[in-house]
C-alpha atoms as a PDB file:
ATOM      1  CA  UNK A   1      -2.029 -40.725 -21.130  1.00  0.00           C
ATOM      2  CA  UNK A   2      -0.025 -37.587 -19.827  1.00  0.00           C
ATOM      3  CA  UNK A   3      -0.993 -34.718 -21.992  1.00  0.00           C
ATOM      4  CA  UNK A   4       1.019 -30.892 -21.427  1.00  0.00           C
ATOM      5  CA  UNK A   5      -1.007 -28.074 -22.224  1.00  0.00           C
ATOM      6  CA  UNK A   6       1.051 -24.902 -22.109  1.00  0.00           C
ATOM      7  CA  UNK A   7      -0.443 -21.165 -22.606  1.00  0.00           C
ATOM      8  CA  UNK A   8       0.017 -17.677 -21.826  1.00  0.00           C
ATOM      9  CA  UNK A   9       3.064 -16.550 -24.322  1.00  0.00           C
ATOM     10  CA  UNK A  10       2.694 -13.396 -26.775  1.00  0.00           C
ATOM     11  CA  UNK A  11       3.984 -10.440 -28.183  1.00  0.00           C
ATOM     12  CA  UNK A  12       5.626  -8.099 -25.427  1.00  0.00           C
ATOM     13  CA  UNK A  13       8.062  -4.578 -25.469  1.00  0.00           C
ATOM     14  CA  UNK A  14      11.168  -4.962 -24.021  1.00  0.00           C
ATOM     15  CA  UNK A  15      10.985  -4.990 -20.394  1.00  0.00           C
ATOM     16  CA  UNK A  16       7.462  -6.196 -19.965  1.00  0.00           C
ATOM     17  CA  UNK A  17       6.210  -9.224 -18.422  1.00  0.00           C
ATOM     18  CA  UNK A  18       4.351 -12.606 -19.281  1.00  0.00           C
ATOM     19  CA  UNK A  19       3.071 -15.180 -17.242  1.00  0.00           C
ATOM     20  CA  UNK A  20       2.885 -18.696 -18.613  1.00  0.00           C
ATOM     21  CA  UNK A  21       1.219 -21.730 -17.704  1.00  0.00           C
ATOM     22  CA  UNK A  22       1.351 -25.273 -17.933  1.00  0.00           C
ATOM     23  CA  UNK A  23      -1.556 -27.646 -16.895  1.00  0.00           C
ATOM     24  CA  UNK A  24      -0.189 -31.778 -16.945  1.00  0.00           C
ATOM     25  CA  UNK A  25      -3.031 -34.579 -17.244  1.00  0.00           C
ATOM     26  CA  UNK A  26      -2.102 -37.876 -16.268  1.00  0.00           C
ATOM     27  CA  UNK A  27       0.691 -37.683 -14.050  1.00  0.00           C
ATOM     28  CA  UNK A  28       1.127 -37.881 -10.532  1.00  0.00           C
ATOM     29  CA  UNK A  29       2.062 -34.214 -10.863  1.00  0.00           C
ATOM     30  CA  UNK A  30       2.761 -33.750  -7.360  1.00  0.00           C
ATOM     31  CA  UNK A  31       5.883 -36.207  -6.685  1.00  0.00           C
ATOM     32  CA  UNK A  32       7.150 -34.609  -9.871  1.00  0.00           C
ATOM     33  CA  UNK A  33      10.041 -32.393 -10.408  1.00  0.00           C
ATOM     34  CA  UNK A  34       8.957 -29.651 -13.076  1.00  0.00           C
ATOM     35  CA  UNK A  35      11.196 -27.383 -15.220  1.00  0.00           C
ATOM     36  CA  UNK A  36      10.802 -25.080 -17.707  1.00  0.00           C
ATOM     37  CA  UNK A  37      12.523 -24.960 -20.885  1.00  0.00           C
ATOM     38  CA  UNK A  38      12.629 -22.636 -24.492  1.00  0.00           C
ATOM     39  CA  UNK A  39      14.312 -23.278 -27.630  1.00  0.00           C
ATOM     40  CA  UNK A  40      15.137 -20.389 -30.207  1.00  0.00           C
ATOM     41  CA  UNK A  41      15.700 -20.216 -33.686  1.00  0.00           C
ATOM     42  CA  UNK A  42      18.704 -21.860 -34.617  1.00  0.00           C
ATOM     43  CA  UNK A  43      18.978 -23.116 -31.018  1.00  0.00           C
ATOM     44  CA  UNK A  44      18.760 -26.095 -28.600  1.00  0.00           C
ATOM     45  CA  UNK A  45      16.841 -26.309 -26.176  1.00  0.00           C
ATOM     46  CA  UNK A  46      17.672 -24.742 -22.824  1.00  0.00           C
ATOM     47  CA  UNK A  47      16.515 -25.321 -19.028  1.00  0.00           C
ATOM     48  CA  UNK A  48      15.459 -22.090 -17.634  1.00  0.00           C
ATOM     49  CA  UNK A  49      13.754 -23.079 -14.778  1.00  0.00           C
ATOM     50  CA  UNK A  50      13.213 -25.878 -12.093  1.00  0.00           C
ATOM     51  CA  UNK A  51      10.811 -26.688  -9.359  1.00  0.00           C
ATOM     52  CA  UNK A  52      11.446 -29.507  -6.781  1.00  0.00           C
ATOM     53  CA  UNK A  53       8.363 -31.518  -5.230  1.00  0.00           C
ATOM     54  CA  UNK A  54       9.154 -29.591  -2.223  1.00  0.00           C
ATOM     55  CA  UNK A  55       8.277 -25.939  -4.093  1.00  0.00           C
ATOM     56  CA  UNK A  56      12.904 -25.493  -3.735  1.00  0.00           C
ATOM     57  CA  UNK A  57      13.561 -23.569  -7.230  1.00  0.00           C
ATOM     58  CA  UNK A  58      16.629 -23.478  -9.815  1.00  0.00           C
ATOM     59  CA  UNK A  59      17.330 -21.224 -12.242  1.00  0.00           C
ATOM     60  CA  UNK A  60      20.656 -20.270 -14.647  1.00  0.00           C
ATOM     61  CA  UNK A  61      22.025 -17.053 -14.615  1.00  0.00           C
ATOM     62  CA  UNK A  62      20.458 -15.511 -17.605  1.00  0.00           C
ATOM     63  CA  UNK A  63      17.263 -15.751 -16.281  1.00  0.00           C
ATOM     64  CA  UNK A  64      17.918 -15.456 -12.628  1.00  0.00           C
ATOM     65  CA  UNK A  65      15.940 -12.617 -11.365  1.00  0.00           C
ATOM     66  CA  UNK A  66      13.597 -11.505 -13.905  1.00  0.00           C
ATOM     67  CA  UNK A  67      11.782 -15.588 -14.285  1.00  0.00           C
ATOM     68  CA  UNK A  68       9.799 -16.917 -11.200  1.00  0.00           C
ATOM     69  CA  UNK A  69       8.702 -20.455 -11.132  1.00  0.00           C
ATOM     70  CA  UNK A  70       5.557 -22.150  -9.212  1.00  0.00           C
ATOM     71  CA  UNK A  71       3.342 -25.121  -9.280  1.00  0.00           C
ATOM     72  CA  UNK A  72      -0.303 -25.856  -7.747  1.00  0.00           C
ATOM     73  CA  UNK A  73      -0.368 -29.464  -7.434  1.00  0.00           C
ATOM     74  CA  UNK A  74      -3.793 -29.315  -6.927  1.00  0.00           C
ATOM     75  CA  UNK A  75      -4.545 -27.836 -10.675  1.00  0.00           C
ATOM     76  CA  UNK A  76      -1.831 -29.365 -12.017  1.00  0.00           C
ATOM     77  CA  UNK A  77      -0.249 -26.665 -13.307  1.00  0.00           C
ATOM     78  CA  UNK A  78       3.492 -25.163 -13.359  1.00  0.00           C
ATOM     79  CA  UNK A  79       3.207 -21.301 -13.963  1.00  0.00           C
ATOM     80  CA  UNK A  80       6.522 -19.570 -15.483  1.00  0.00           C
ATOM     81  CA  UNK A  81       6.601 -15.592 -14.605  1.00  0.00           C
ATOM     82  CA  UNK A  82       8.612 -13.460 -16.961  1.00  0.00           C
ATOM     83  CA  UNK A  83       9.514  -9.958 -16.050  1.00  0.00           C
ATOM     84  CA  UNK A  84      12.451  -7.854 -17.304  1.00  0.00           C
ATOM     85  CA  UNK A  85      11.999  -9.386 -20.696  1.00  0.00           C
ATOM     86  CA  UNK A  86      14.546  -8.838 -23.743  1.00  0.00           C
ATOM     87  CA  UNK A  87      14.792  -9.698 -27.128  1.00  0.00           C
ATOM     88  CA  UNK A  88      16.861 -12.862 -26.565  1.00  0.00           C
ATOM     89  CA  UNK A  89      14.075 -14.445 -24.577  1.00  0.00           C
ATOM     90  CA  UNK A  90      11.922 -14.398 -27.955  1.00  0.00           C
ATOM     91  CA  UNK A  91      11.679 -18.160 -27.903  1.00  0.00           C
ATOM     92  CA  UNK A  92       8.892 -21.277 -27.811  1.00  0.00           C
ATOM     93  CA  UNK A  93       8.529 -22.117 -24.468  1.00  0.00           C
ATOM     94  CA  UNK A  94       7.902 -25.752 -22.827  1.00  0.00           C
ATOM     95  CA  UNK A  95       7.375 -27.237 -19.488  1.00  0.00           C
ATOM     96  CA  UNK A  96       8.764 -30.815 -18.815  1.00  0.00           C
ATOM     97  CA  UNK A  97       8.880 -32.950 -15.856  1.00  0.00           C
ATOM     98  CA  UNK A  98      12.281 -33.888 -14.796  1.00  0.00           C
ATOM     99  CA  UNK A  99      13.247 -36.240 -15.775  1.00  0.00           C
ATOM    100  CA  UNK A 100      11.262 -35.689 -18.820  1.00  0.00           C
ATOM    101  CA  UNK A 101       7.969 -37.321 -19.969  1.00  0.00           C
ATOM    102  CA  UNK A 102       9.873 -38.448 -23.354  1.00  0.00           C
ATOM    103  CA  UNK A 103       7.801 -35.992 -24.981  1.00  0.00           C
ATOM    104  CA  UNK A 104       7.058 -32.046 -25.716  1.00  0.00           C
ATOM    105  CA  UNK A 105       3.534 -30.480 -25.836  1.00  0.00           C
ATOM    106  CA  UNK A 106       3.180 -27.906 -28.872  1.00  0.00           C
ATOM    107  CA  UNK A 107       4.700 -24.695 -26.562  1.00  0.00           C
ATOM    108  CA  UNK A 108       3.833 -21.747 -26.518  1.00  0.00           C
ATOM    109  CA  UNK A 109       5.632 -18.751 -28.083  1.00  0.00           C
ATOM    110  CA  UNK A 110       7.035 -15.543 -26.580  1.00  0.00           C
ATOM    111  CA  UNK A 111       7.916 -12.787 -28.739  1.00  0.00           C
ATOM    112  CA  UNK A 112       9.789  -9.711 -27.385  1.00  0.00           C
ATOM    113  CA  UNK A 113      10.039  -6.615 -29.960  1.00  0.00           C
ATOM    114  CA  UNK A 114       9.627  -3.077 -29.832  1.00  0.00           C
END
């Protein structure tokens, strides 16, 4: 049973900095592709980062930058760092393999707001 447990959102000012994490039971994590995604208000969800089984990285312009992805395969974990961050990356956050597990864990919310 693959479970995704992610963490580490909050409330920030405008131009601070979170780092999230995401630990993944079950899987064979390493061989994975991992991405993370966030979904506004309103809004679909959007990729806004990617890391190969090889540690190569992806990002989209909005977030190129200021949003750092990384994995330990040993723990499991996918670790999303956010710095430079603005109100319009107020969003729930979500890691996913890719392709996806055909499932979300709950997220984890970052608020930006002065």
């Amino acid at each position: 049973q693959v479970q995704l447990v992610e963490s580490g959102g909050g409330l920030v000012q405008p131009g601070g900095s979170l780092r999230l994490s995401c630990v993944v039971s079950g899987s064979t994590f390493s061989i994975r592709a991992m991405a993370w995604y966030r979904q506004a208000p309103g809004n679909q969800r959007e990729l806004v980062a990617t890391i190969f089984s090889g540690g190569s990285t992806n990002y989209p312009d909005s977030v190129k930058g200021r949003f750092t992805i990384s994995r330990d395969n040993a723990k499991k974990t996918v670790y999303l760092q956010l710095n430079n961050l603005q109100p319009e990356d107020t969003a729930v956050y979500y890691c996913n393999a890719v392709p996806g597990y055909g499932f979300w864990g709950q997220g984890t919310q970052v608020t930006v707001s002065s």
